[in-house]
PDB file of N, CA and C in Angstrom:
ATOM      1  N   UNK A   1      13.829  39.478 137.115  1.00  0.00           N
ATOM      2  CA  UNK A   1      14.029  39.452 138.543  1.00  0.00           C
ATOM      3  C   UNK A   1      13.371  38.212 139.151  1.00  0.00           C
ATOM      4  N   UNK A   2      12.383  38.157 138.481  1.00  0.00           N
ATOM      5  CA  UNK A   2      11.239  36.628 139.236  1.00  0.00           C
ATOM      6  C   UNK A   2      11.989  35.317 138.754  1.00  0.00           C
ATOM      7  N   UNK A   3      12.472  35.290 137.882  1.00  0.00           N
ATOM      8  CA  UNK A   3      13.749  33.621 137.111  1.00  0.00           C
ATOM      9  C   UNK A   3      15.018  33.715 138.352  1.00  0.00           C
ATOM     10  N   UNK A   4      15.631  34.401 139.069  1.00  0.00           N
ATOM     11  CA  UNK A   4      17.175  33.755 138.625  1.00  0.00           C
ATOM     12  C   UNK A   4      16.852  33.207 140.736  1.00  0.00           C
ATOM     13  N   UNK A   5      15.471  33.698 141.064  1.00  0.00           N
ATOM     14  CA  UNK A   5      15.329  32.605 142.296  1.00  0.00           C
ATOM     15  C   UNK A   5      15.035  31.920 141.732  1.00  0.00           C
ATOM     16  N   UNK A   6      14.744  30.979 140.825  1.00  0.00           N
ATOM     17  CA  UNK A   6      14.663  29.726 140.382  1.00  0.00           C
ATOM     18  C   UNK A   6      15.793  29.243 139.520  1.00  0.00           C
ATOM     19  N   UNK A   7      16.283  29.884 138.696  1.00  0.00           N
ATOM     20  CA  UNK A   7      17.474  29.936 137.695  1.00  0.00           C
ATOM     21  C   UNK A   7      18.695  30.085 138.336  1.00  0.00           C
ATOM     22  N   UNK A   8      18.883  30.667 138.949  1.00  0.00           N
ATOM     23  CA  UNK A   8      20.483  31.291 139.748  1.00  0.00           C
ATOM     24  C   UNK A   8      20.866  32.619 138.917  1.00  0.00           C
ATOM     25  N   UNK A   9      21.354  33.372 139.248  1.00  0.00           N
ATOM     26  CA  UNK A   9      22.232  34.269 139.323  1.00  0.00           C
ATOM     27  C   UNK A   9      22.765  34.191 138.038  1.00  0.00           C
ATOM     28  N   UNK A  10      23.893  33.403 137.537  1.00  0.00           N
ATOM     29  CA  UNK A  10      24.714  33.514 136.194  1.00  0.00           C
ATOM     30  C   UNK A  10      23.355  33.003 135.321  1.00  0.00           C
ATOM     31  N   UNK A  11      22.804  32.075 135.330  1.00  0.00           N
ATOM     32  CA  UNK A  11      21.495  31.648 134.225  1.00  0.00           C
ATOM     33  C   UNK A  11      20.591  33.191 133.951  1.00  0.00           C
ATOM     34  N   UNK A  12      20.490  34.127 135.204  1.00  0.00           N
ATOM     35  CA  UNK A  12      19.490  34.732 134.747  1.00  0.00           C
ATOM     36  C   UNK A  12      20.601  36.391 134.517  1.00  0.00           C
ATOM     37  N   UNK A  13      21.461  36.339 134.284  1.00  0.00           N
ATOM     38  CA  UNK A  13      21.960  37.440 133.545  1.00  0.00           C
ATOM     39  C   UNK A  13      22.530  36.968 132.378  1.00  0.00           C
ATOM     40  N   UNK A  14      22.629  35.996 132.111  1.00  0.00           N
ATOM     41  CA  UNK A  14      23.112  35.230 130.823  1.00  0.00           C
ATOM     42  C   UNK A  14      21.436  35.639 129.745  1.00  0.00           C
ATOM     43  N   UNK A  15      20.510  35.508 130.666  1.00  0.00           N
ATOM     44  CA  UNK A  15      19.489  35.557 129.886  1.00  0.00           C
ATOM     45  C   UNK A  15      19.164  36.981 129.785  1.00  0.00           C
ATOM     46  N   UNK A  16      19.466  38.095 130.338  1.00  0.00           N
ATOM     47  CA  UNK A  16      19.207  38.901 130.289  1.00  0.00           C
ATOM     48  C   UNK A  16      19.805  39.757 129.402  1.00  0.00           C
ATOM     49  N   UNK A  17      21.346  39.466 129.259  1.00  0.00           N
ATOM     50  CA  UNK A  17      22.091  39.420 128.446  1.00  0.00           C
ATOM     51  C   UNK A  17      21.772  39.717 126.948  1.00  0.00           C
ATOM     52  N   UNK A  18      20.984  38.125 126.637  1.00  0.00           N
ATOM     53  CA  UNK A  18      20.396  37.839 125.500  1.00  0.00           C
ATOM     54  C   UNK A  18      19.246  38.154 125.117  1.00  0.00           C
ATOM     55  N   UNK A  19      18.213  39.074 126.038  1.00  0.00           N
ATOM     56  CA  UNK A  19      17.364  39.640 126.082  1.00  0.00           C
ATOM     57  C   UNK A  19      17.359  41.045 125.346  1.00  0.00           C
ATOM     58  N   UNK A  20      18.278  41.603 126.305  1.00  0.00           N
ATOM     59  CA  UNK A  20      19.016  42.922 125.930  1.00  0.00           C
ATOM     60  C   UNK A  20      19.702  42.873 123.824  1.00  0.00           C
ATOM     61  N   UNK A  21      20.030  41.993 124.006  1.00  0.00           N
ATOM     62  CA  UNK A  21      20.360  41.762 122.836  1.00  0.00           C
ATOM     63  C   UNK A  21      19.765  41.355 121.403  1.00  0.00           C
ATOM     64  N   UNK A  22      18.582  40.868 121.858  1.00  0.00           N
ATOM     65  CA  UNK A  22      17.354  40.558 121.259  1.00  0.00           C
ATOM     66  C   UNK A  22      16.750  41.979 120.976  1.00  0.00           C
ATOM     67  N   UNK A  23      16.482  42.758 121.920  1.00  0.00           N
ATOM     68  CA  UNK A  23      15.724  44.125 121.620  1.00  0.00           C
ATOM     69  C   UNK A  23      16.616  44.886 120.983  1.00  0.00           C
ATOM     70  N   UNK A  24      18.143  45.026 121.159  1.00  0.00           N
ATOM     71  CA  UNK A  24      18.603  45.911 120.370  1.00  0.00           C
ATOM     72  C   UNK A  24      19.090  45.226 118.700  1.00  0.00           C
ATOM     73  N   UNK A  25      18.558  43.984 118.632  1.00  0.00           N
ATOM     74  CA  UNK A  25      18.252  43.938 117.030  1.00  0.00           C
ATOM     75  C   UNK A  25      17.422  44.389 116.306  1.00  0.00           C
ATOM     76  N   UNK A  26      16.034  43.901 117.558  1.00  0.00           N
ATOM     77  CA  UNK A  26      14.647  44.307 117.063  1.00  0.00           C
ATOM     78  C   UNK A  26      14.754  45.965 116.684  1.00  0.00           C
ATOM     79  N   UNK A  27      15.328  46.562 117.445  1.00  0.00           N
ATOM     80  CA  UNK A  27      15.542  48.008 117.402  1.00  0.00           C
ATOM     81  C   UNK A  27      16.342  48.346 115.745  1.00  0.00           C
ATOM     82  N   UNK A  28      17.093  47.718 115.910  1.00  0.00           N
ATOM     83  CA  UNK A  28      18.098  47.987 114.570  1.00  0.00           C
ATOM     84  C   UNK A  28      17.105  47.640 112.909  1.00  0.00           C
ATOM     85  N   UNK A  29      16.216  46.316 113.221  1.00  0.00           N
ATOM     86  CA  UNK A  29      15.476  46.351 112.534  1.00  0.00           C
ATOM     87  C   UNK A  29      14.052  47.096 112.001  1.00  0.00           C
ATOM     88  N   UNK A  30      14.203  48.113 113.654  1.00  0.00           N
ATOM     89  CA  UNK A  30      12.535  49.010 113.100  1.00  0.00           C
ATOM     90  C   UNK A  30      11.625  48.812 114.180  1.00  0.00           C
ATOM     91  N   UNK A  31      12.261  47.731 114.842  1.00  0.00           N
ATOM     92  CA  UNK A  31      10.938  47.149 115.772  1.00  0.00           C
ATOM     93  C   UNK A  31      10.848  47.976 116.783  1.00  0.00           C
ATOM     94  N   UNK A  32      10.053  48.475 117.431  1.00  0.00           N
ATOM     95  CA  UNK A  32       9.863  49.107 118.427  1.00  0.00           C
ATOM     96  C   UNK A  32       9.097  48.594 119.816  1.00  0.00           C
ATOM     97  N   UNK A  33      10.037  48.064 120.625  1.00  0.00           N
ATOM     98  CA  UNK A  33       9.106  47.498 121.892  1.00  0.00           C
ATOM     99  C   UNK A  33       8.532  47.968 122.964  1.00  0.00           C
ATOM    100  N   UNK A  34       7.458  48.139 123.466  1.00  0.00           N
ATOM    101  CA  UNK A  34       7.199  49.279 124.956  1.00  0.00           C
ATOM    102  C   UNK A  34       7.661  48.366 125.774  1.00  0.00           C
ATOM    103  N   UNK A  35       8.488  49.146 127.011  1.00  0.00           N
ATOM    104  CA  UNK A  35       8.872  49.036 127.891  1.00  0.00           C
ATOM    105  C   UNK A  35       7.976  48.662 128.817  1.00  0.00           C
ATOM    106  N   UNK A  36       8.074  47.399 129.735  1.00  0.00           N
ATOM    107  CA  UNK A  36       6.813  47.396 130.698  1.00  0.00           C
ATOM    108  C   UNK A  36       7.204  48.192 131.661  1.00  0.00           C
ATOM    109  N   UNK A  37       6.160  47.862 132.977  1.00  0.00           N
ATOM    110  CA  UNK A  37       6.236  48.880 133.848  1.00  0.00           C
ATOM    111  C   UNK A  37       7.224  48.560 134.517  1.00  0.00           C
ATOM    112  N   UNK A  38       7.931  49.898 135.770  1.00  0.00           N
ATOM    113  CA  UNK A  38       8.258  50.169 136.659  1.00  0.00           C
ATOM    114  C   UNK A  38       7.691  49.608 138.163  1.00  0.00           C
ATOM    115  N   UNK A  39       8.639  48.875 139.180  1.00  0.00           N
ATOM    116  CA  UNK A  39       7.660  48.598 140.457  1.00  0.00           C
ATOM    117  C   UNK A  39       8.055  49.878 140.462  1.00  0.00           C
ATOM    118  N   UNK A  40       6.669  49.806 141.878  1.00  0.00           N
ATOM    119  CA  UNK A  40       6.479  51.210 142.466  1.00  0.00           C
ATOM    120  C   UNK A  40       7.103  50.808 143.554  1.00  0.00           C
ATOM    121  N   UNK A  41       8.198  51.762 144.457  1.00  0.00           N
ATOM    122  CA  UNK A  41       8.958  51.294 145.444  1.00  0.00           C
ATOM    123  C   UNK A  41       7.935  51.558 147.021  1.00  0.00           C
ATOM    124  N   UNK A  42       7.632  50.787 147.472  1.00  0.00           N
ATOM    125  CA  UNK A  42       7.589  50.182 148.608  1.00  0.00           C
ATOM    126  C   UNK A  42       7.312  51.113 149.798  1.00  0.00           C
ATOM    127  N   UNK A  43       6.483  51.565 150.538  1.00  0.00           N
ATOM    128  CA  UNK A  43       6.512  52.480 151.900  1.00  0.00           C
ATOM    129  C   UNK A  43       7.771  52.849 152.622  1.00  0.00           C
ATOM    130  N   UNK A  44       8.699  53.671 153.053  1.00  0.00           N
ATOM    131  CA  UNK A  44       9.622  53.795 153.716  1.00  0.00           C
ATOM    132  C   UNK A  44       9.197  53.205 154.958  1.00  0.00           C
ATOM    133  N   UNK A  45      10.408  52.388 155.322  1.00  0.00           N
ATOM    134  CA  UNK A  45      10.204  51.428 156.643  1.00  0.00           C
ATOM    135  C   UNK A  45       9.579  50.359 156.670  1.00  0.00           C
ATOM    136  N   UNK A  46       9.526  49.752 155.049  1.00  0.00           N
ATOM    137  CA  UNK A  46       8.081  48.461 155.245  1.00  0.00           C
ATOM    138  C   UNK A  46       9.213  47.414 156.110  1.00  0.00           C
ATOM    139  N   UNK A  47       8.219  46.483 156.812  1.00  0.00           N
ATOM    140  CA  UNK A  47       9.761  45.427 156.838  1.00  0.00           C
ATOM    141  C   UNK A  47       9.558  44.416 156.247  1.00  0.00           C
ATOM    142  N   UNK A  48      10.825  44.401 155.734  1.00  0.00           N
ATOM    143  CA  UNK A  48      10.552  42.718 154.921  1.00  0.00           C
ATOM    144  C   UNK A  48      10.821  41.544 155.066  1.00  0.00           C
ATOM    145  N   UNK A  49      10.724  41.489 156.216  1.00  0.00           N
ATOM    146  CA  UNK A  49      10.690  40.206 157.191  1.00  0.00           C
ATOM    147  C   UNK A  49       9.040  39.922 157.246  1.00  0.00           C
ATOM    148  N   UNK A  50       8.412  41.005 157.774  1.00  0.00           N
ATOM    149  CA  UNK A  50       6.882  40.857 158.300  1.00  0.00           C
ATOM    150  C   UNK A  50       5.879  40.609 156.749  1.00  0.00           C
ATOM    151  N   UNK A  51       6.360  41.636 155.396  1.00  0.00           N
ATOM    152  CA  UNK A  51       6.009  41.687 154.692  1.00  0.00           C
ATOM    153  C   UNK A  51       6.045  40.621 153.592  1.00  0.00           C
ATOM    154  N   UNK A  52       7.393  39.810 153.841  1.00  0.00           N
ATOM    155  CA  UNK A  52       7.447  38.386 153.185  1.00  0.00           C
ATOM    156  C   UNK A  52       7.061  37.606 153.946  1.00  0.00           C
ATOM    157  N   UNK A  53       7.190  37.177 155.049  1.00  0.00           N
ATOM    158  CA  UNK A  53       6.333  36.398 155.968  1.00  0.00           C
ATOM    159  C   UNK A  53       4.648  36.402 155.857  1.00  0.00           C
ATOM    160  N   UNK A  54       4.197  37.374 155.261  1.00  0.00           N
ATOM    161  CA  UNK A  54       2.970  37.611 155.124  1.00  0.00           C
ATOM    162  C   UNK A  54       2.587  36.699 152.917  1.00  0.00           C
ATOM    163  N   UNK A  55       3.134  37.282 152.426  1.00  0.00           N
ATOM    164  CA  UNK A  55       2.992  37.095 151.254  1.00  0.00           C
ATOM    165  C   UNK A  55       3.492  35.251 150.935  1.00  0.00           C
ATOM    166  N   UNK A  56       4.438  35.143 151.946  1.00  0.00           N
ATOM    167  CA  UNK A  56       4.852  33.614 151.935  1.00  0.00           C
ATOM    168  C   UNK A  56       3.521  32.581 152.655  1.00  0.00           C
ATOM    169  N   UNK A  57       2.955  33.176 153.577  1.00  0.00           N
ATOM    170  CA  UNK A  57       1.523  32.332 153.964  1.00  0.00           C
ATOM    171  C   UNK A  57       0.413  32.748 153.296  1.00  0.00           C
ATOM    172  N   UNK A  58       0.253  33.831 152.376  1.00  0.00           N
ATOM    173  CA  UNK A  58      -0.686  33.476 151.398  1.00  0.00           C
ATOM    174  C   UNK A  58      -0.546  32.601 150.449  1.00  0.00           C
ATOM    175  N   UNK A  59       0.854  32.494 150.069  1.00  0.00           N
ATOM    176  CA  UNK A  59       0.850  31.703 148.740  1.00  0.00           C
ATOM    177  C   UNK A  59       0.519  30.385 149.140  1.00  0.00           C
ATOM    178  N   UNK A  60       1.344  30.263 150.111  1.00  0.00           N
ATOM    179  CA  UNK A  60       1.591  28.456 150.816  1.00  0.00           C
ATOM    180  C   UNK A  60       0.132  28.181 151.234  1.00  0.00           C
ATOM    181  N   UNK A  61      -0.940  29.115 152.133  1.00  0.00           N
ATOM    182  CA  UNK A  61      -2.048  28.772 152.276  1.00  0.00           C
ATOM    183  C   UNK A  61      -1.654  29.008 154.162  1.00  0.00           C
ATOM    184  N   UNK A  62      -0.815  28.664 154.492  1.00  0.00           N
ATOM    185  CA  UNK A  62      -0.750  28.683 155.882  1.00  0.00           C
ATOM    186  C   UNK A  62       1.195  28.902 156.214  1.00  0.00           C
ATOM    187  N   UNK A  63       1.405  29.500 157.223  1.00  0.00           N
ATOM    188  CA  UNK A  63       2.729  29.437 157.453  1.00  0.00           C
ATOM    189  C   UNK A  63       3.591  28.139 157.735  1.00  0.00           C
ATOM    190  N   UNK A  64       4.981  28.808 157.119  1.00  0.00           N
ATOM    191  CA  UNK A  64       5.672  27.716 156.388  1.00  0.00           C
ATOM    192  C   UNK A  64       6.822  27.877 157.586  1.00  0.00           C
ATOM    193  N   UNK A  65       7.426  26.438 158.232  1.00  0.00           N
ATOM    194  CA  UNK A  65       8.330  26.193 159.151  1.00  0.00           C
ATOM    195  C   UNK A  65       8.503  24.614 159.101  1.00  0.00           C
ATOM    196  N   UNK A  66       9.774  24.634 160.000  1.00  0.00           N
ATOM    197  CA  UNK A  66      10.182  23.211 159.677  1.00  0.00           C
ATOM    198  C   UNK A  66      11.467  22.632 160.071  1.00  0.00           C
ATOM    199  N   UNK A  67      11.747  21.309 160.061  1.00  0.00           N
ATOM    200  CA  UNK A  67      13.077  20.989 160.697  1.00  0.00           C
ATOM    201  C   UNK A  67      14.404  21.615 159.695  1.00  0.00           C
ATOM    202  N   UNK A  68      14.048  21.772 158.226  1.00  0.00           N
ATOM    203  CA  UNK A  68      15.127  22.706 157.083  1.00  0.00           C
ATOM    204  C   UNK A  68      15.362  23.837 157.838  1.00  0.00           C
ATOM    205  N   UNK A  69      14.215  24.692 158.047  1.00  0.00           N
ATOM    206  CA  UNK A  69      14.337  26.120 158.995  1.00  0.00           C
ATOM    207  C   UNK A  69      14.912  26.478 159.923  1.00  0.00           C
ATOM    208  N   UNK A  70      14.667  25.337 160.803  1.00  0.00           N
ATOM    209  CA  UNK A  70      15.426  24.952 161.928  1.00  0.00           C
ATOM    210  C   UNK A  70      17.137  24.850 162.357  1.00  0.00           C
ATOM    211  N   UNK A  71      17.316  23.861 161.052  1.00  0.00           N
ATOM    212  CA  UNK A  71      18.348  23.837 161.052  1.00  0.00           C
ATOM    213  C   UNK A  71      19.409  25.104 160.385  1.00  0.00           C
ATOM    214  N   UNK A  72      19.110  25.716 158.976  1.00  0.00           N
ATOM    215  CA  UNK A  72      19.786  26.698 158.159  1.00  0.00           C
ATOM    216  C   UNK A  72      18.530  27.979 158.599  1.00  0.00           C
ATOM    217  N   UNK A  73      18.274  28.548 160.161  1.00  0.00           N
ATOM    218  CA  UNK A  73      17.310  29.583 160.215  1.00  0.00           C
ATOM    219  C   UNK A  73      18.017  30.364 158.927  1.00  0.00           C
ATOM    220  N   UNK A  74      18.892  30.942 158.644  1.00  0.00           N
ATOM    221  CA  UNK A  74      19.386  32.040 157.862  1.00  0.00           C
ATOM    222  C   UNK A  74      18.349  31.918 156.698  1.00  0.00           C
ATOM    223  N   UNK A  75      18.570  30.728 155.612  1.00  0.00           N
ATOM    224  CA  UNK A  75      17.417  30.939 154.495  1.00  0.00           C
ATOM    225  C   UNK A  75      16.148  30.629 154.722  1.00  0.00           C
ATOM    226  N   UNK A  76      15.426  30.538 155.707  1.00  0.00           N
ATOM    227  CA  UNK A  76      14.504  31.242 156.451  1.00  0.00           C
ATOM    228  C   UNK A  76      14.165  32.906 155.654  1.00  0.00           C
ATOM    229  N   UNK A  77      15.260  32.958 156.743  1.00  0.00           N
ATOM    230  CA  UNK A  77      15.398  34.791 156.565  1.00  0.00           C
ATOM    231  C   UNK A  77      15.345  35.209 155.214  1.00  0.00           C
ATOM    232  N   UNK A  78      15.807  34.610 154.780  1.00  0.00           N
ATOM    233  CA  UNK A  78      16.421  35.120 153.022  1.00  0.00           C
ATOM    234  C   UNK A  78      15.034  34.649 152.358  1.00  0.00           C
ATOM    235  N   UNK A  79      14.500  34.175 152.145  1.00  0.00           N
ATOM    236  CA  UNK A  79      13.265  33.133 151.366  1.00  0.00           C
ATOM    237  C   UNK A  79      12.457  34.340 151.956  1.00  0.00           C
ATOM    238  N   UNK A  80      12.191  34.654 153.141  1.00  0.00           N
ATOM    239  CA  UNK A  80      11.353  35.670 153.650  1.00  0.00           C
ATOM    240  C   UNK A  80      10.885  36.888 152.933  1.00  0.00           C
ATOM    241  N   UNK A  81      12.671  37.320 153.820  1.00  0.00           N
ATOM    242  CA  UNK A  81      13.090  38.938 153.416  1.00  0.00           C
ATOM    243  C   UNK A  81      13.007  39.111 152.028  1.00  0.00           C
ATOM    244  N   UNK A  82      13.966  38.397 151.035  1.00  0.00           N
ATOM    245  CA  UNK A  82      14.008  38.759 149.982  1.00  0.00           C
ATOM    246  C   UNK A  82      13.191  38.255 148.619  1.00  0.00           C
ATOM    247  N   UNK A  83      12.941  36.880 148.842  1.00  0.00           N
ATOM    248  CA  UNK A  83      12.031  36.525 147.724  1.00  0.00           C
ATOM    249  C   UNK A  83      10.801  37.011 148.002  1.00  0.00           C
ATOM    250  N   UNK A  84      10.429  36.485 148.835  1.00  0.00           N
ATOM    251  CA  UNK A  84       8.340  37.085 148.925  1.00  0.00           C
ATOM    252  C   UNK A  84       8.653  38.212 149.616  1.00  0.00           C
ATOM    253  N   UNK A  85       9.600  38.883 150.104  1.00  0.00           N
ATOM    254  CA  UNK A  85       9.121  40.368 150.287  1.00  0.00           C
ATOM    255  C   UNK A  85      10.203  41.249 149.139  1.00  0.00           C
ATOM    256  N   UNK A  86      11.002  41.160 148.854  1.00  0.00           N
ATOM    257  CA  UNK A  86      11.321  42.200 147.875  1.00  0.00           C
ATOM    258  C   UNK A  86      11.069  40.938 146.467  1.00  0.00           C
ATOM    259  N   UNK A  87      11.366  40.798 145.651  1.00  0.00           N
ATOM    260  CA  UNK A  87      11.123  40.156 144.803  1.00  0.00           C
ATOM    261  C   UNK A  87       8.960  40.516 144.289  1.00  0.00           C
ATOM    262  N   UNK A  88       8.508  39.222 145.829  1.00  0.00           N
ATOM    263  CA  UNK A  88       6.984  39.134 145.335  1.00  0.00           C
ATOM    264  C   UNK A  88       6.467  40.064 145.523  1.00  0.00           C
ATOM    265  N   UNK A  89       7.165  41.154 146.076  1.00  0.00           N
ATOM    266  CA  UNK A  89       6.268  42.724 146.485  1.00  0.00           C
ATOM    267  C   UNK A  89       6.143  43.059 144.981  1.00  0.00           C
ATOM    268  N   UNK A  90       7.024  43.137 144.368  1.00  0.00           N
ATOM    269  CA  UNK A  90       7.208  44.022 143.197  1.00  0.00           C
ATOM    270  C   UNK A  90       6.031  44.096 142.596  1.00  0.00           C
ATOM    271  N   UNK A  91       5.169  45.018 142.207  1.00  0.00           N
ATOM    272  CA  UNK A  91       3.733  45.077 141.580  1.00  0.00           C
ATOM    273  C   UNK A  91       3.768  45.065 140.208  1.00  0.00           C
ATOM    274  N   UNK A  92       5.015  44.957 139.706  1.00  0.00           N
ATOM    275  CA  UNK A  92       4.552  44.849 137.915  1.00  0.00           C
ATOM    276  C   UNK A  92       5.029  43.528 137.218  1.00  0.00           C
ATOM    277  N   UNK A  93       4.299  42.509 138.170  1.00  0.00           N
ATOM    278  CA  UNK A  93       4.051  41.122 137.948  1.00  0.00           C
ATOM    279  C   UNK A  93       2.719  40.612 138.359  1.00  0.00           C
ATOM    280  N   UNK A  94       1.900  40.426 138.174  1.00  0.00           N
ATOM    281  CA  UNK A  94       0.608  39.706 138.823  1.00  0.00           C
ATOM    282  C   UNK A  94       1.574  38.177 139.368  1.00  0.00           C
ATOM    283  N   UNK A  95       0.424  38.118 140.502  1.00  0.00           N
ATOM    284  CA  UNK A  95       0.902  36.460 140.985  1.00  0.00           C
ATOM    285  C   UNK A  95       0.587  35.563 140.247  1.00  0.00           C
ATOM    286  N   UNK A  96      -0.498  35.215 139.109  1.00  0.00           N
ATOM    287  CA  UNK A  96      -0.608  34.414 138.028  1.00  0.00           C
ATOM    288  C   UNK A  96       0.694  34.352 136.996  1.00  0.00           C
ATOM    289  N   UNK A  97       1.155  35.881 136.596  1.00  0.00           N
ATOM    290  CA  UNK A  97       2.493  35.262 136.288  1.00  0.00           C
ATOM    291  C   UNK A  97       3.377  34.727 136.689  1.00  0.00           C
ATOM    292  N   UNK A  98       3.423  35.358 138.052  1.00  0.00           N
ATOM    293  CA  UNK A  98       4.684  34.575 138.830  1.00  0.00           C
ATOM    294  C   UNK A  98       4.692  33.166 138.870  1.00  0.00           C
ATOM    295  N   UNK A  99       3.549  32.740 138.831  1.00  0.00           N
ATOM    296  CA  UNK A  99       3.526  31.478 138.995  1.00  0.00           C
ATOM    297  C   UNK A  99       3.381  30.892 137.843  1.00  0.00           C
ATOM    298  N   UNK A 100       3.258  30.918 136.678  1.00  0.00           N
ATOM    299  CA  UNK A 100       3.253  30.555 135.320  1.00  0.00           C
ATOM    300  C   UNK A 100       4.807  30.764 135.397  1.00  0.00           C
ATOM    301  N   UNK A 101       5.724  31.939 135.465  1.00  0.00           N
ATOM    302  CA  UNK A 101       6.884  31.556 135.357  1.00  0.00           C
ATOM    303  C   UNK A 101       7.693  31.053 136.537  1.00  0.00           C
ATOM    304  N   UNK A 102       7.220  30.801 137.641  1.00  0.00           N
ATOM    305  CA  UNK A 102       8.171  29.669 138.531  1.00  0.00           C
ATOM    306  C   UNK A 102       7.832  28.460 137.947  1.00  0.00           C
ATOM    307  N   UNK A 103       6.536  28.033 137.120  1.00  0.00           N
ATOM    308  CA  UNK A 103       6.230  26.629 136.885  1.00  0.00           C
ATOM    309  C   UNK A 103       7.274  26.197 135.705  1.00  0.00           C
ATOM    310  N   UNK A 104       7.184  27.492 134.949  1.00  0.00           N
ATOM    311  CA  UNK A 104       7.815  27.046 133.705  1.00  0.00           C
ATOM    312  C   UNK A 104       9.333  26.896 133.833  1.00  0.00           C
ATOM    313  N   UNK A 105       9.849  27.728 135.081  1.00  0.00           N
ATOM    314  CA  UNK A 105      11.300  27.528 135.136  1.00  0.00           C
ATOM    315  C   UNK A 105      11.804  25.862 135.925  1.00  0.00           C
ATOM    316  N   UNK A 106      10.824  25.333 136.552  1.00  0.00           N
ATOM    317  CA  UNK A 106      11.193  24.585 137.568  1.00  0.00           C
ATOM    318  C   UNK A 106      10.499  23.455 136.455  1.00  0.00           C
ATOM    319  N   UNK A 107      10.032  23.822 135.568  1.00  0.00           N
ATOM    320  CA  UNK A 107       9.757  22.638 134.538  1.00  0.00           C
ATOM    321  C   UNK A 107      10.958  22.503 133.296  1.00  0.00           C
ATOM    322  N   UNK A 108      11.579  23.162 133.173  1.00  0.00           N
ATOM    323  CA  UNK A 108      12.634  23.087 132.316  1.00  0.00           C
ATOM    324  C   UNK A 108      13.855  22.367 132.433  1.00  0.00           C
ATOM    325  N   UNK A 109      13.801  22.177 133.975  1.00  0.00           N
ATOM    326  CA  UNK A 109      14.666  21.413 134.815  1.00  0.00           C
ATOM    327  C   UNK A 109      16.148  22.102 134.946  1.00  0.00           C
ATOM    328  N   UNK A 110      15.984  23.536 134.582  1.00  0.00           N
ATOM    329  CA  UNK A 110      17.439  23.959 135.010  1.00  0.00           C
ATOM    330  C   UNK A 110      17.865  24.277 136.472  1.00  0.00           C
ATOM    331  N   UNK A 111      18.348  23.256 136.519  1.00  0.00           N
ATOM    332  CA  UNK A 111      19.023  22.801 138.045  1.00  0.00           C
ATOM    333  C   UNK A 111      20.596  22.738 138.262  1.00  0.00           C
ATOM    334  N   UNK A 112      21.063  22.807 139.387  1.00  0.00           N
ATOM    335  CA  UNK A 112      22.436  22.274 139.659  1.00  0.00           C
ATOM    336  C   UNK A 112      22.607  20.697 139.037  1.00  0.00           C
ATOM    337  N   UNK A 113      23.884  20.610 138.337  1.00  0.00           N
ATOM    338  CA  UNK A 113      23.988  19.026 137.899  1.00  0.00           C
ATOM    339  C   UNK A 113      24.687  18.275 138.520  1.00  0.00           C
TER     340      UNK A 113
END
């Protein structure tokens, strides 16, 4: 879930794909993998506007705005709502990983060409 905002969409079910596919060899071979955790879902009514807006100025250090914002408010909204509030809410990631794997994805250079 934390890759395909950095990866896109087809990159990160392609990988998931092959993920899935990876364990059910390991499986075929004996291997047995534990499942990590489950997020725990979220307060009824959180909002995730206020709640990514919040988690987006911790990371950044201070709140984040700008003439980009300005112009496309919508991914604003979206960067908000959905990455740092549903995405970075999710509790069965520490933020050290998250950020070990945004570094590592945005270091791999898989980008639009």
């Amino acid at each position: 879930m934390q890759m395909y905002a950095y990866a896109g969409f087809p990159r990160s079910l392609n990988a998931l794909g092959t993920f899935k596919a990876l364990l059910e060899q390991r499986r075929a071979d004996g291997i047995t993998d534990p499942a990590g955790d489950e997020p725990k879902p979220l307060p009824a009514g959180t909002n995730m506007l206020e709640l990514g807006t919040a988690n987006q100025t911790q990371l950044s250090g201070a709140p984040v705005s700008g003439p980009l914002f300005d112009f496309a408010p919508a991914i604003d909204r979206f960067l908000k709502t959905h990455l740092f509030g549903d995405i970075f809410s999710r509790d069965n990631l520490d933020r050290r990983s998250r950020e070990i794997a945004t570094v590592a994805a945005l270091a791999t250079g898989h980008h639009t060409r």
